[in-house]
N, C-alpha and C. Protein backbone atom coordinates (compact mmCIF):
# COMPACT_ATOMS: atom_id res chain seq x y z
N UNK A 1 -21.17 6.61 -15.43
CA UNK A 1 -20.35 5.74 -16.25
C UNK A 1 -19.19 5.19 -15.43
N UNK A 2 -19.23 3.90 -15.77
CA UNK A 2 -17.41 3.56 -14.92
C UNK A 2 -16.61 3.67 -15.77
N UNK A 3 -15.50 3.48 -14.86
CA UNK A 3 -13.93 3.76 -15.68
C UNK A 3 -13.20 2.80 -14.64
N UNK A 4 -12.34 2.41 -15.27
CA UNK A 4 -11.36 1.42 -14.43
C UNK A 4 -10.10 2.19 -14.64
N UNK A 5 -9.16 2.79 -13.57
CA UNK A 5 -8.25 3.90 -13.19
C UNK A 5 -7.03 2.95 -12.46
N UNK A 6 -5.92 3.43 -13.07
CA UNK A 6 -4.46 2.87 -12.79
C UNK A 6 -4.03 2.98 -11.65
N UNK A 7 -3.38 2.83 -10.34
CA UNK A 7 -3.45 3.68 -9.57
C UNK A 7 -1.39 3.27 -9.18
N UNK A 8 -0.59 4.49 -9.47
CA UNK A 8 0.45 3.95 -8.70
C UNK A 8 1.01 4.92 -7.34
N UNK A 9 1.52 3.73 -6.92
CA UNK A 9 2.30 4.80 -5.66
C UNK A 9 3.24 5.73 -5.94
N UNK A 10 3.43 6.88 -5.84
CA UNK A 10 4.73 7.41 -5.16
C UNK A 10 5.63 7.10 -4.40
N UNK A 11 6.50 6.78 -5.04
CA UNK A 11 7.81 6.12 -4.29
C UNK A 11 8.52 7.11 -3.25
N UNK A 12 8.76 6.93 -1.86
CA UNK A 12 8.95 7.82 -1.16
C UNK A 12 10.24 8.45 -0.62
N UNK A 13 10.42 9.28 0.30
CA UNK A 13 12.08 9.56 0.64
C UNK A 13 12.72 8.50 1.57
N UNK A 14 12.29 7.79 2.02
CA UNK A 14 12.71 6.57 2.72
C UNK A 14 12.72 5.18 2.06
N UNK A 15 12.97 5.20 0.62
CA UNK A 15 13.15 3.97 0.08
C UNK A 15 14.33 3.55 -0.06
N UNK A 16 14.49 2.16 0.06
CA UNK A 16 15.85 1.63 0.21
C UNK A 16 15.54 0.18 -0.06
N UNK A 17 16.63 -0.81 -0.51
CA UNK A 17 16.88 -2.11 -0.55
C UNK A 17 17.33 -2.75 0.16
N UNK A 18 16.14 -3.28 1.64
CA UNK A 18 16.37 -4.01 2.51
C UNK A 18 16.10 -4.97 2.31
N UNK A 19 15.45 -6.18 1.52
CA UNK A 19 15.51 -7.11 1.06
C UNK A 19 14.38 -7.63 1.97
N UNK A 20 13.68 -6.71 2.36
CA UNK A 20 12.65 -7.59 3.59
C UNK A 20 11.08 -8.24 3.22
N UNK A 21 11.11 -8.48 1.95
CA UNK A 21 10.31 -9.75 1.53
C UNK A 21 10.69 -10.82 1.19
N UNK A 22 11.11 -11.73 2.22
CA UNK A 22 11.66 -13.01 2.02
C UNK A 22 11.12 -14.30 0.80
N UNK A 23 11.55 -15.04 -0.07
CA UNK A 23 10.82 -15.23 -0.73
C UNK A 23 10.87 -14.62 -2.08
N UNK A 24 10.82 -13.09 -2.00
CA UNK A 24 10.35 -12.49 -3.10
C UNK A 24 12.10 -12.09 -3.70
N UNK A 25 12.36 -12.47 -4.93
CA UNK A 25 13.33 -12.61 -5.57
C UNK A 25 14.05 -11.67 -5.85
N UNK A 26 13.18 -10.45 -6.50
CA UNK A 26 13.69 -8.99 -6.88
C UNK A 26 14.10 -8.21 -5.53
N UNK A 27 13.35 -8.44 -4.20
CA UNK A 27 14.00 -8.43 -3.50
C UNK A 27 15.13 -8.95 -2.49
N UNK A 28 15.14 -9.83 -3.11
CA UNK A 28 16.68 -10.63 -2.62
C UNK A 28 17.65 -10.40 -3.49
N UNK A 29 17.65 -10.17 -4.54
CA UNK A 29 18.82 -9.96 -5.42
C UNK A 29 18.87 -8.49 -4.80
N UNK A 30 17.96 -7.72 -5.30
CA UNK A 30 18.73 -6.00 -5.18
C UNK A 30 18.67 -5.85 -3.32
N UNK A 31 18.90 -7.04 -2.55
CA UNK A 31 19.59 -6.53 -1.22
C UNK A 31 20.65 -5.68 -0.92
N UNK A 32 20.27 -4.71 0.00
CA UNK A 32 21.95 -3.84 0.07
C UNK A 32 22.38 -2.96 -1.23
N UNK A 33 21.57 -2.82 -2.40
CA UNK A 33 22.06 -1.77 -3.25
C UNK A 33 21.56 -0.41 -2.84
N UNK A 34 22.28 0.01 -3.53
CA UNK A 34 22.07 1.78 -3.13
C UNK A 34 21.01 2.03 -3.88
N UNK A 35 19.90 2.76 -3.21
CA UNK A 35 19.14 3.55 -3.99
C UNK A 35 18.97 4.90 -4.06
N UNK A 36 18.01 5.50 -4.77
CA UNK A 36 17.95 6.76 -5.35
C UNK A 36 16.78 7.25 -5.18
N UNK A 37 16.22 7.25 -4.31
CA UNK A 37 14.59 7.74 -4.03
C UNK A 37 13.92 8.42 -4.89
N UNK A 38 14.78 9.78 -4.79
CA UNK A 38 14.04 10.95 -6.40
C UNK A 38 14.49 10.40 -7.30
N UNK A 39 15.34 9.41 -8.00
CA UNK A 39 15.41 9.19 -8.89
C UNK A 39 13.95 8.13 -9.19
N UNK A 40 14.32 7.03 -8.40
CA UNK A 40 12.72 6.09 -8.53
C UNK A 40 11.64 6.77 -8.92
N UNK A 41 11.22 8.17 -7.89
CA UNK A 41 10.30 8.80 -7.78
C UNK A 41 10.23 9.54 -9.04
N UNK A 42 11.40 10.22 -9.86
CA UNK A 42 10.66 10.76 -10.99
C UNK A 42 11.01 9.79 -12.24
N UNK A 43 11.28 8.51 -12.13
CA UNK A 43 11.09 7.59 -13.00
C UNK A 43 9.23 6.86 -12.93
N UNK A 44 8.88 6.74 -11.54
CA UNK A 44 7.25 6.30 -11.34
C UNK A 44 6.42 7.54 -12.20
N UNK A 45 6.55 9.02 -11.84
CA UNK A 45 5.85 9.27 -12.24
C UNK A 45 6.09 10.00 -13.73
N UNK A 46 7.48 9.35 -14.49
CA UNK A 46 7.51 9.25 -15.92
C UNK A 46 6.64 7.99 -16.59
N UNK A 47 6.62 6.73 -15.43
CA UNK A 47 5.35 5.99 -16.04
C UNK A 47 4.20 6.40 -15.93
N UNK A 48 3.76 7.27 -14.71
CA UNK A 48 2.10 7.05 -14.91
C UNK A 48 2.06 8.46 -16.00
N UNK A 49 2.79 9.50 -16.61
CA UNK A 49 2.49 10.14 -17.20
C UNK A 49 2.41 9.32 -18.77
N UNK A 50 3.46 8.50 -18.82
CA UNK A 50 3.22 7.78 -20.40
C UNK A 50 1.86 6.92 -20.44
N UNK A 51 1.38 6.16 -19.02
CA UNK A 51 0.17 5.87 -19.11
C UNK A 51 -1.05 6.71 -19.43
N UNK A 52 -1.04 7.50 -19.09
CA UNK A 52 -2.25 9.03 -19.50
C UNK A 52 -2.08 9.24 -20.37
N UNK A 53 -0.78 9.94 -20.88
CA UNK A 53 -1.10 9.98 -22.70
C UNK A 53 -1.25 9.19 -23.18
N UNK A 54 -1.13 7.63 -23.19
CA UNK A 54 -1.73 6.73 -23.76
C UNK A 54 -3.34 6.53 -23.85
N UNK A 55 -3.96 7.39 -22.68
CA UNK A 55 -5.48 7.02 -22.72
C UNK A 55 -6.03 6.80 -21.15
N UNK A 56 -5.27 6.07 -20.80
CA UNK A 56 -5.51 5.34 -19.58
C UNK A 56 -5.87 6.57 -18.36
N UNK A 57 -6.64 6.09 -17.45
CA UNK A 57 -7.23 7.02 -16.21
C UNK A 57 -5.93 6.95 -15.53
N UNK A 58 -5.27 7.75 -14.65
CA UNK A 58 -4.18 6.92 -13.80
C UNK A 58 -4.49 8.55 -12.74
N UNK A 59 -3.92 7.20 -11.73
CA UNK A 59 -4.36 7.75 -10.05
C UNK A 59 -3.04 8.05 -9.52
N UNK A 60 -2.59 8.66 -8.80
CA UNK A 60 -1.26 8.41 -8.05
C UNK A 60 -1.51 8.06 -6.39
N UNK A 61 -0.78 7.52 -5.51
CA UNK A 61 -1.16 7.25 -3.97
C UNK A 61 -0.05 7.52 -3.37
N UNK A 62 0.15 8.80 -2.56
CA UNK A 62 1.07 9.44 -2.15
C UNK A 62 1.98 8.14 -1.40
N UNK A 63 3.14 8.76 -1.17
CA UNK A 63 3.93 7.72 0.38
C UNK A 63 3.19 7.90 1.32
N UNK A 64 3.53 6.56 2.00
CA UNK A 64 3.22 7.17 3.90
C UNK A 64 4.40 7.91 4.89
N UNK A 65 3.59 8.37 5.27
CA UNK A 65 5.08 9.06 6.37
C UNK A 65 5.59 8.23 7.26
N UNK A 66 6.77 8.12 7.12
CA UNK A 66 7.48 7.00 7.65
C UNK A 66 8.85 7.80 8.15
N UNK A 67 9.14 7.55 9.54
CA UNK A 67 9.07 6.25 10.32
C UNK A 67 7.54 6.21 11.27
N UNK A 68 6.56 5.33 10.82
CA UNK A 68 5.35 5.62 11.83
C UNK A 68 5.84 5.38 13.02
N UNK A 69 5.64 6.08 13.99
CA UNK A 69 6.30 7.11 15.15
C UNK A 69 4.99 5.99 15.91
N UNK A 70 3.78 6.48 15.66
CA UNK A 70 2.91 5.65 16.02
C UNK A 70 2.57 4.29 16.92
N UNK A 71 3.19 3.90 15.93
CA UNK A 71 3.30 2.28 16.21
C UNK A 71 4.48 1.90 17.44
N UNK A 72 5.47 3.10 16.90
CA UNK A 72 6.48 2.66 17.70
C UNK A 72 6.07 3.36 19.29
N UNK A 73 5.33 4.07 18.98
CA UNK A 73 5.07 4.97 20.77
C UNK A 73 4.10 3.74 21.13
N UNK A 74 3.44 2.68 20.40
CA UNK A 74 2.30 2.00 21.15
C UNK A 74 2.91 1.17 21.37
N UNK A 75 3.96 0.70 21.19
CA UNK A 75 4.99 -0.63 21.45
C UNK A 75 6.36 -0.20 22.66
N UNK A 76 5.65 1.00 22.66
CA UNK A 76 6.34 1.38 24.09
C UNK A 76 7.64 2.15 24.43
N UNK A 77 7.65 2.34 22.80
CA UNK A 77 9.32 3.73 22.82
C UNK A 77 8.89 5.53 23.15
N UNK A 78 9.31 5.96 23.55
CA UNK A 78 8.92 7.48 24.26
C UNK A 78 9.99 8.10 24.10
N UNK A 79 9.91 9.28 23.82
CA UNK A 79 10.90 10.47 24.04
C UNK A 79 10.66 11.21 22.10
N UNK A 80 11.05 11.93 21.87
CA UNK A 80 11.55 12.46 20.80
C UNK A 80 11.63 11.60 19.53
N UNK A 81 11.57 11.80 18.63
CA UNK A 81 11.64 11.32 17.39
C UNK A 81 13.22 10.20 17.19
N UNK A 82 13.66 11.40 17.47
CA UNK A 82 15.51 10.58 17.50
C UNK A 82 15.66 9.46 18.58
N UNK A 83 15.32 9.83 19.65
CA UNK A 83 15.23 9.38 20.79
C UNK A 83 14.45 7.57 20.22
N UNK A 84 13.73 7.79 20.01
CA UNK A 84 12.48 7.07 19.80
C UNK A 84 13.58 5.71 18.87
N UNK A 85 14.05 6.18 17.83
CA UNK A 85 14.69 5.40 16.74
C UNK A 85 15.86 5.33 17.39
N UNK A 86 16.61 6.06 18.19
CA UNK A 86 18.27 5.68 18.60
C UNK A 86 17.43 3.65 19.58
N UNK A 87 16.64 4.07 20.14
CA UNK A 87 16.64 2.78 21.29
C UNK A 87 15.79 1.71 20.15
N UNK A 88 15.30 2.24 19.23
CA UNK A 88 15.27 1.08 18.06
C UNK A 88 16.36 0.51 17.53
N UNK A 89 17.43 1.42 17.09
CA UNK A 89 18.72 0.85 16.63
C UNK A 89 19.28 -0.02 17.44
N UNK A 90 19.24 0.42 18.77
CA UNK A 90 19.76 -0.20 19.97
C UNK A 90 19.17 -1.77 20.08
N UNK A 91 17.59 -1.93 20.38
CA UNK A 91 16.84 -3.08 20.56
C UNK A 91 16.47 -3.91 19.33
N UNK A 92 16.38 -3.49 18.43
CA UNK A 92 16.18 -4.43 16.99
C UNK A 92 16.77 -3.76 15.71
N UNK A 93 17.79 -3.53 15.44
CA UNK A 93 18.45 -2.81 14.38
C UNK A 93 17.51 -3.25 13.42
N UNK A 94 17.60 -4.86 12.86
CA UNK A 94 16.83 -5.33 11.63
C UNK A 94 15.31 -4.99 11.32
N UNK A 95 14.39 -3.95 12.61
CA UNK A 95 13.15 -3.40 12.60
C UNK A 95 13.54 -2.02 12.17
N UNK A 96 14.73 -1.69 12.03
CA UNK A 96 14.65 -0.53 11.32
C UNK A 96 14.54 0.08 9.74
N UNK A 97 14.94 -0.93 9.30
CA UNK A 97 13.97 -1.15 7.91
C UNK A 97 12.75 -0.95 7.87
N UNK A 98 12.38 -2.30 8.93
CA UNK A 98 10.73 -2.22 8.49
C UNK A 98 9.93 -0.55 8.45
N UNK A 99 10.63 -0.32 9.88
CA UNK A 99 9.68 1.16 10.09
C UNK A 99 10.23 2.10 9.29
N UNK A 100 11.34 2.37 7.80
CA UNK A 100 11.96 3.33 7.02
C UNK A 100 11.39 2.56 5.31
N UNK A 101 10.08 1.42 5.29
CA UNK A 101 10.22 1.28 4.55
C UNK A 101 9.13 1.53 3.60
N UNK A 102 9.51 2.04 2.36
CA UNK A 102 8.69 2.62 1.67
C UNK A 102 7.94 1.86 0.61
N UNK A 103 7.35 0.44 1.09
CA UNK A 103 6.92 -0.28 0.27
C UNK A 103 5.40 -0.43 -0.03
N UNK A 104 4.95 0.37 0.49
CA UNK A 104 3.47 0.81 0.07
C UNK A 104 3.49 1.46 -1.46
N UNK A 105 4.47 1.73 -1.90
CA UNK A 105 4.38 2.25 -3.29
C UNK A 105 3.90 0.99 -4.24
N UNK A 106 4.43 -0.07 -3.99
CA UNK A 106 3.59 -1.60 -4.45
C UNK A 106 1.80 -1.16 -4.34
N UNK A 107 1.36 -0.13 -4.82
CA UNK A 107 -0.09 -0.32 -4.66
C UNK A 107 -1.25 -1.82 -5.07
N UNK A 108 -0.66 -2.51 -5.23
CA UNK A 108 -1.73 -3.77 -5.39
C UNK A 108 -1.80 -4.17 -4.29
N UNK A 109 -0.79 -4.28 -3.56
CA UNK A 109 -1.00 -4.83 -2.20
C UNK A 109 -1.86 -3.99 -1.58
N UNK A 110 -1.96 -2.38 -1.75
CA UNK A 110 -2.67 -1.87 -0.89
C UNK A 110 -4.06 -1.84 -0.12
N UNK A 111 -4.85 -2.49 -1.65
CA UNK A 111 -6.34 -3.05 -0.94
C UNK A 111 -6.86 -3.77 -2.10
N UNK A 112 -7.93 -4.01 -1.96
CA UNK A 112 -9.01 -5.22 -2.68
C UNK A 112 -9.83 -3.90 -2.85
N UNK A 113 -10.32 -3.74 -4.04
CA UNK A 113 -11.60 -3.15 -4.61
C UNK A 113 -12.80 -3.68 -5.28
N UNK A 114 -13.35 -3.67 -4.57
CA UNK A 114 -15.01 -4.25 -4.90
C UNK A 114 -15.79 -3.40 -5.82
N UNK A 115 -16.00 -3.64 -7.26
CA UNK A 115 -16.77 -2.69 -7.67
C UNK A 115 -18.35 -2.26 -7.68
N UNK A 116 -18.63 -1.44 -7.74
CA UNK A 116 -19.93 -1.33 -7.86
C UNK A 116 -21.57 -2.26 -7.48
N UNK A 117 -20.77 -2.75 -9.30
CA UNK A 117 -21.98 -3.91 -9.42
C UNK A 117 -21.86 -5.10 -8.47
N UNK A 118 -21.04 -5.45 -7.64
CA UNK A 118 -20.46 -6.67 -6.87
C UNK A 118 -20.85 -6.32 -5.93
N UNK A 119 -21.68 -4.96 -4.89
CA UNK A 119 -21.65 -5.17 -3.68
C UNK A 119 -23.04 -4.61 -3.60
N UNK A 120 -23.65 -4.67 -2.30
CA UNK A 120 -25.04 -4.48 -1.80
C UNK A 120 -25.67 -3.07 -2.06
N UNK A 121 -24.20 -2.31 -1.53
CA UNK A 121 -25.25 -1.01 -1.46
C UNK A 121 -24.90 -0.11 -2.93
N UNK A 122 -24.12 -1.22 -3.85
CA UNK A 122 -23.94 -0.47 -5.36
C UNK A 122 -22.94 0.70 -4.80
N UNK A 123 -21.45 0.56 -4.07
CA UNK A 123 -21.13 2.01 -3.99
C UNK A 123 -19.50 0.44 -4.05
N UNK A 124 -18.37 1.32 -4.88
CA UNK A 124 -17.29 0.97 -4.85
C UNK A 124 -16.50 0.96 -3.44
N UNK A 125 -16.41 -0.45 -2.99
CA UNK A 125 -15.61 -0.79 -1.11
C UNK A 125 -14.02 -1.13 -1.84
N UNK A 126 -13.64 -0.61 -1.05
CA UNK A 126 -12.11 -0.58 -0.52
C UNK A 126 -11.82 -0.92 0.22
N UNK A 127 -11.03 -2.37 0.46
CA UNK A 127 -10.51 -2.72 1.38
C UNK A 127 -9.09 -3.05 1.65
N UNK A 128 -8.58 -2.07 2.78
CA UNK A 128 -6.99 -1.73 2.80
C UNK A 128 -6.75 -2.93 3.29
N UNK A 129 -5.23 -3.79 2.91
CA UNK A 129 -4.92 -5.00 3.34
C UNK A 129 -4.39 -4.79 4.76
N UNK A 130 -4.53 -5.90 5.24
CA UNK A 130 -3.97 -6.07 6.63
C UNK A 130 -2.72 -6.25 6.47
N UNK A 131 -2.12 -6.91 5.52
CA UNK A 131 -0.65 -7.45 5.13
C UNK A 131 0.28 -8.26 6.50
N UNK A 132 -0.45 -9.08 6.79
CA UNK A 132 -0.13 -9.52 7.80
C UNK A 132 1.12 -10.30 8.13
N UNK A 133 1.43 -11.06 6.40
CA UNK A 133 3.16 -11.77 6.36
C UNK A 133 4.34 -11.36 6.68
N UNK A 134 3.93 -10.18 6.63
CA UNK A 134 5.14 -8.90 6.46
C UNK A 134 5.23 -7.67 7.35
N UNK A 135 6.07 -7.57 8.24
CA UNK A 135 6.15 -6.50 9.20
C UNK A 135 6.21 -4.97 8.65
N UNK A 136 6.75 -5.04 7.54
CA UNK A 136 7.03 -3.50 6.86
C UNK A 136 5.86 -3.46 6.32
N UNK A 137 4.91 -4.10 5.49
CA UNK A 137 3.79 -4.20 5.21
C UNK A 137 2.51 -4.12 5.83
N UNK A 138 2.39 -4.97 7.44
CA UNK A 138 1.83 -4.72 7.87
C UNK A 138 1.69 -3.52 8.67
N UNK A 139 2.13 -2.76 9.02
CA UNK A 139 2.49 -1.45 9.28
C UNK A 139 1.76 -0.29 8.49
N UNK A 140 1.09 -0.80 7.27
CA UNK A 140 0.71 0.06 6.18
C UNK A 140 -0.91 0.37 6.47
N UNK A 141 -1.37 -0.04 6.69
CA UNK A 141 -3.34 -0.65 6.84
C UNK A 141 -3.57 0.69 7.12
N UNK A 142 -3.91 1.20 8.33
CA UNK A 142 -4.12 2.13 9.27
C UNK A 142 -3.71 3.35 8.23
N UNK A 143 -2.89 3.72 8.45
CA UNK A 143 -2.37 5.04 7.68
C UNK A 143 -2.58 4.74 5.87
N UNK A 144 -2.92 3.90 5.24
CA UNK A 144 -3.70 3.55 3.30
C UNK A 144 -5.09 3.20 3.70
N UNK A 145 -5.90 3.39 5.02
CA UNK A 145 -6.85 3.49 5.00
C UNK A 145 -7.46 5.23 4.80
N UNK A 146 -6.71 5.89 5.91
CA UNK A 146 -6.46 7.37 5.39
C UNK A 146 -6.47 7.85 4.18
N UNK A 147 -5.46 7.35 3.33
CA UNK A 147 -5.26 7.98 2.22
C UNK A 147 -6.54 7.18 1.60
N UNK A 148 -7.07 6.43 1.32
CA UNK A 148 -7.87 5.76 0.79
C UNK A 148 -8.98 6.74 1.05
N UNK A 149 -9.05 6.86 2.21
CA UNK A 149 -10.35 8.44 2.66
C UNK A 149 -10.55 9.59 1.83
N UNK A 150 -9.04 9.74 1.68
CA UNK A 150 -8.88 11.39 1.30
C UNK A 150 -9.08 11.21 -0.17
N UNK A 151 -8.68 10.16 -0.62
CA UNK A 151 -8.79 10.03 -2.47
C UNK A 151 -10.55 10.11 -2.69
N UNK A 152 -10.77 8.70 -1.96
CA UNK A 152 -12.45 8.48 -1.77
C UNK A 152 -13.60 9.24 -1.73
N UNK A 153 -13.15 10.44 -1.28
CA UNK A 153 -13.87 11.20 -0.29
C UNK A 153 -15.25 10.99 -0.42
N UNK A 154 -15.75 10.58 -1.70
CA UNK A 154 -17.28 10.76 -2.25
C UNK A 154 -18.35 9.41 -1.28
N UNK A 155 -19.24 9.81 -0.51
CA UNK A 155 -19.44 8.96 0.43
C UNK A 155 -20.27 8.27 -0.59
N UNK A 156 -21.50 8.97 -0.94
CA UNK A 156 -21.99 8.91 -1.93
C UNK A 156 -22.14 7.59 -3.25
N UNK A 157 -20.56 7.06 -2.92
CA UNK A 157 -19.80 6.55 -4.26
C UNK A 157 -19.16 5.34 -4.07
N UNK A 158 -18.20 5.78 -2.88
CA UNK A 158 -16.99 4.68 -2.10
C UNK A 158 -17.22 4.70 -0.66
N UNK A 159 -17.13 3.79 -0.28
CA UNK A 159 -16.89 2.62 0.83
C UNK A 159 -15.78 2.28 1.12
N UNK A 160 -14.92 3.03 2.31
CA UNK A 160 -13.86 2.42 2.86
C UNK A 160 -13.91 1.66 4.08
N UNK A 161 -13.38 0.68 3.74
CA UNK A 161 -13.78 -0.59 4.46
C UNK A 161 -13.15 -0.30 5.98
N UNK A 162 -12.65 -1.42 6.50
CA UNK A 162 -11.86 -1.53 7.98
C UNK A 162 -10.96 -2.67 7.34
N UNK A 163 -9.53 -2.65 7.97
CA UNK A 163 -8.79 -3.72 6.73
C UNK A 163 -9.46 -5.48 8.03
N UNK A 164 -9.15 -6.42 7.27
CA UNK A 164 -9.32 -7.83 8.31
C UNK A 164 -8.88 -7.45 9.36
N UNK A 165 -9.20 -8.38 10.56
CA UNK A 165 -8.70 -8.58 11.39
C UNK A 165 -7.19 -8.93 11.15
N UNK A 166 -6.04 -8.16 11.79
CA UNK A 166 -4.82 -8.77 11.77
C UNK A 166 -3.93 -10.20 11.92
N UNK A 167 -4.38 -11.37 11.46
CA UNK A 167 -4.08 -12.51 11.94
C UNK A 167 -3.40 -13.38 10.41
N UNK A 168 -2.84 -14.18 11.11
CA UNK A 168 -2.41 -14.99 9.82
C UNK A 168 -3.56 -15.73 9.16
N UNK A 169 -4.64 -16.15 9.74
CA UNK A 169 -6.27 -16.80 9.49
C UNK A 169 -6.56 -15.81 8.17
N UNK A 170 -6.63 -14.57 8.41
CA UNK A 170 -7.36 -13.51 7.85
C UNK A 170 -6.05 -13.02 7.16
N UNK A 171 -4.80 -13.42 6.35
CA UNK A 171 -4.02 -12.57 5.92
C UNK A 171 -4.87 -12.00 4.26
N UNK A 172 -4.61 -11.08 4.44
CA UNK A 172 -4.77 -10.21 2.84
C UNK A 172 -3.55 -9.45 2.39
N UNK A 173 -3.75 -9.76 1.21
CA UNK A 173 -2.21 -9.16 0.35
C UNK A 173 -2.98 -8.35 -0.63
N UNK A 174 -4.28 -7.59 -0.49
CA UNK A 174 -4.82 -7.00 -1.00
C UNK A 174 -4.79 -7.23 -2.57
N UNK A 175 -5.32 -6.61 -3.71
CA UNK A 175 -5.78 -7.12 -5.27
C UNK A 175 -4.40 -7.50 -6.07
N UNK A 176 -3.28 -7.36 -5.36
CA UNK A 176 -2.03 -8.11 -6.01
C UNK A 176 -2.52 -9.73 -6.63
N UNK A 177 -3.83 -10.20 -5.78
CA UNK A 177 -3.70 -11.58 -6.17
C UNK A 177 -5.47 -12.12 -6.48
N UNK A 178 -5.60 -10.87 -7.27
CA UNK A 178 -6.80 -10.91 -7.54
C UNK A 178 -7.47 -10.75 -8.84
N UNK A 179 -8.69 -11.21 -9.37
CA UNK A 179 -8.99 -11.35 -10.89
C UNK A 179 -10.41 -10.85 -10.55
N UNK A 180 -10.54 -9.94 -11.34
CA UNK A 180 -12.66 -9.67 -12.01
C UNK A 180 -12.73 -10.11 -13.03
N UNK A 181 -14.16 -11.06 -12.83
CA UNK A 181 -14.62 -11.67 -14.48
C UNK A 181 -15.83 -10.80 -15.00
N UNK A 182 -15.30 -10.53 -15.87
CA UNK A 182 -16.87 -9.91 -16.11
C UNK A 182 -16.94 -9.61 -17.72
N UNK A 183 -18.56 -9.26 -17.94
CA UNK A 183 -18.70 -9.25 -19.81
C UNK A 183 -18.40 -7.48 -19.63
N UNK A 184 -18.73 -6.71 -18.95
CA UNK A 184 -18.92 -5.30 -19.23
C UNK A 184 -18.57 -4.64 -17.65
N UNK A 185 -17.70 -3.74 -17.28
CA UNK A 185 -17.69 -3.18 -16.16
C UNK A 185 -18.61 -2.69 -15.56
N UNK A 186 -20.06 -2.83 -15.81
CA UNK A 186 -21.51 -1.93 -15.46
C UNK A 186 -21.82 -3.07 -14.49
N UNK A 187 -21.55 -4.57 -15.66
CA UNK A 187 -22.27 -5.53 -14.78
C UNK A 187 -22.23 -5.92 -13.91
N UNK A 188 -22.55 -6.69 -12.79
CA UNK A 188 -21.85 -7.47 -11.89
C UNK A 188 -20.96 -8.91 -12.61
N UNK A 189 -20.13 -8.84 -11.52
CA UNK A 189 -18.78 -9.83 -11.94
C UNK A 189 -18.71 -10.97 -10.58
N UNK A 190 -17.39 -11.83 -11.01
CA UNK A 190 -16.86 -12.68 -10.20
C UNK A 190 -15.84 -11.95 -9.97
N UNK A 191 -14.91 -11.87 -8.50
CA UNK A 191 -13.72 -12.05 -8.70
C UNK A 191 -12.97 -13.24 -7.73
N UNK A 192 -12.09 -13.50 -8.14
CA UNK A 192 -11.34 -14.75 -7.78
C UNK A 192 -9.92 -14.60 -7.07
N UNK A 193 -9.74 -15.00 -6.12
CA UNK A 193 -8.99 -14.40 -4.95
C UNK A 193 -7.57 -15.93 -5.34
């Protein structure tokens, strides 16, 4: 049987109002306010609990661990953790957001889900966005492909994709901007990007 399941992020210990979706309004107004991480965090998951007792399936999608250390050792910073972020502060202060930011909790952006009836081998694909507009965003792919694993696990079932190629050609903002048409969730559908 299908079920169509809520899924929100966990808002993480590195959230803050850097205003670094240009464009995007709610983040330009709450630039520079103070935030409250555990507070966010046990306000998210006072919603997805009112969603469940309402009925609804609901998923949660942990944070990522952030600052990805990762990225920054492949771009050529070395030494220690501190170390690593002092010569970030030093060389691009305004990238230090990006890499402290906890905006993967936006789970729509996180991927495109293909259901079932919509794909070849009949098994639900996941595809983590590349998020390519956005430096704090794009940063996310790699490590919500992971978690996408660990939720997934059922090979059986789900299909985790590889996110696009990284390019502005190929940008994905994952099912934030996405519609399924369909008479019955069994059937196959349209969806419209």
């Amino acid at each position: 049987m299908t079920h169509e399941v809520n899924f929100d992020g966990l808002i993480g210990p590195t959230h803050h109002f850097a205003g670094l979706s240009f464009g995007n309004i709610a983040s330009t107004l709450h630039q520079g306010q103070t935030s409250n991480p555990k507070k966010a965090a046990l306000q998210g998951l006072k919603k997805m609990k009112v969603l469940h007792d309402l009925g609804l399936k609901q998923g949660v999608i942990p944070p990522l661990c952030r600052p990805d250390l990762r990225v920054l050792k492949n771009l050529g910073f070395t030494g220690t953790p501190e170390a690593i972020l002092h010569e970030l502060s030093l060389q691009s202060p305004e990238m230090i957001s990006a890499f402290f930011s906890a905006s993967n909790m936006w789970t729509a952006n996180s991927a495109t889900v293909s259901p079932s009836p919509d794909t070849r081998d009949r098994k639900v694909h996941l595809t983590p966005a590349n998020l390519t507009a956005k430096v704090h965003r794009a940063l996310e792919a790699v490590e919500t492909k992971k978690v996408l694993q660990a939720i997934f696990a059922s090979e059986s079932h789900f299909k985790i994709d590889d996110p696009l190629f990284p390019h502005p050609n190929f940008g994905d903002e994952g099912a934030a901007n996405t519609t399924r048409f369909c008479q019955d969730y069994e059937k196959q559908g349209l969806q419209c990007f």
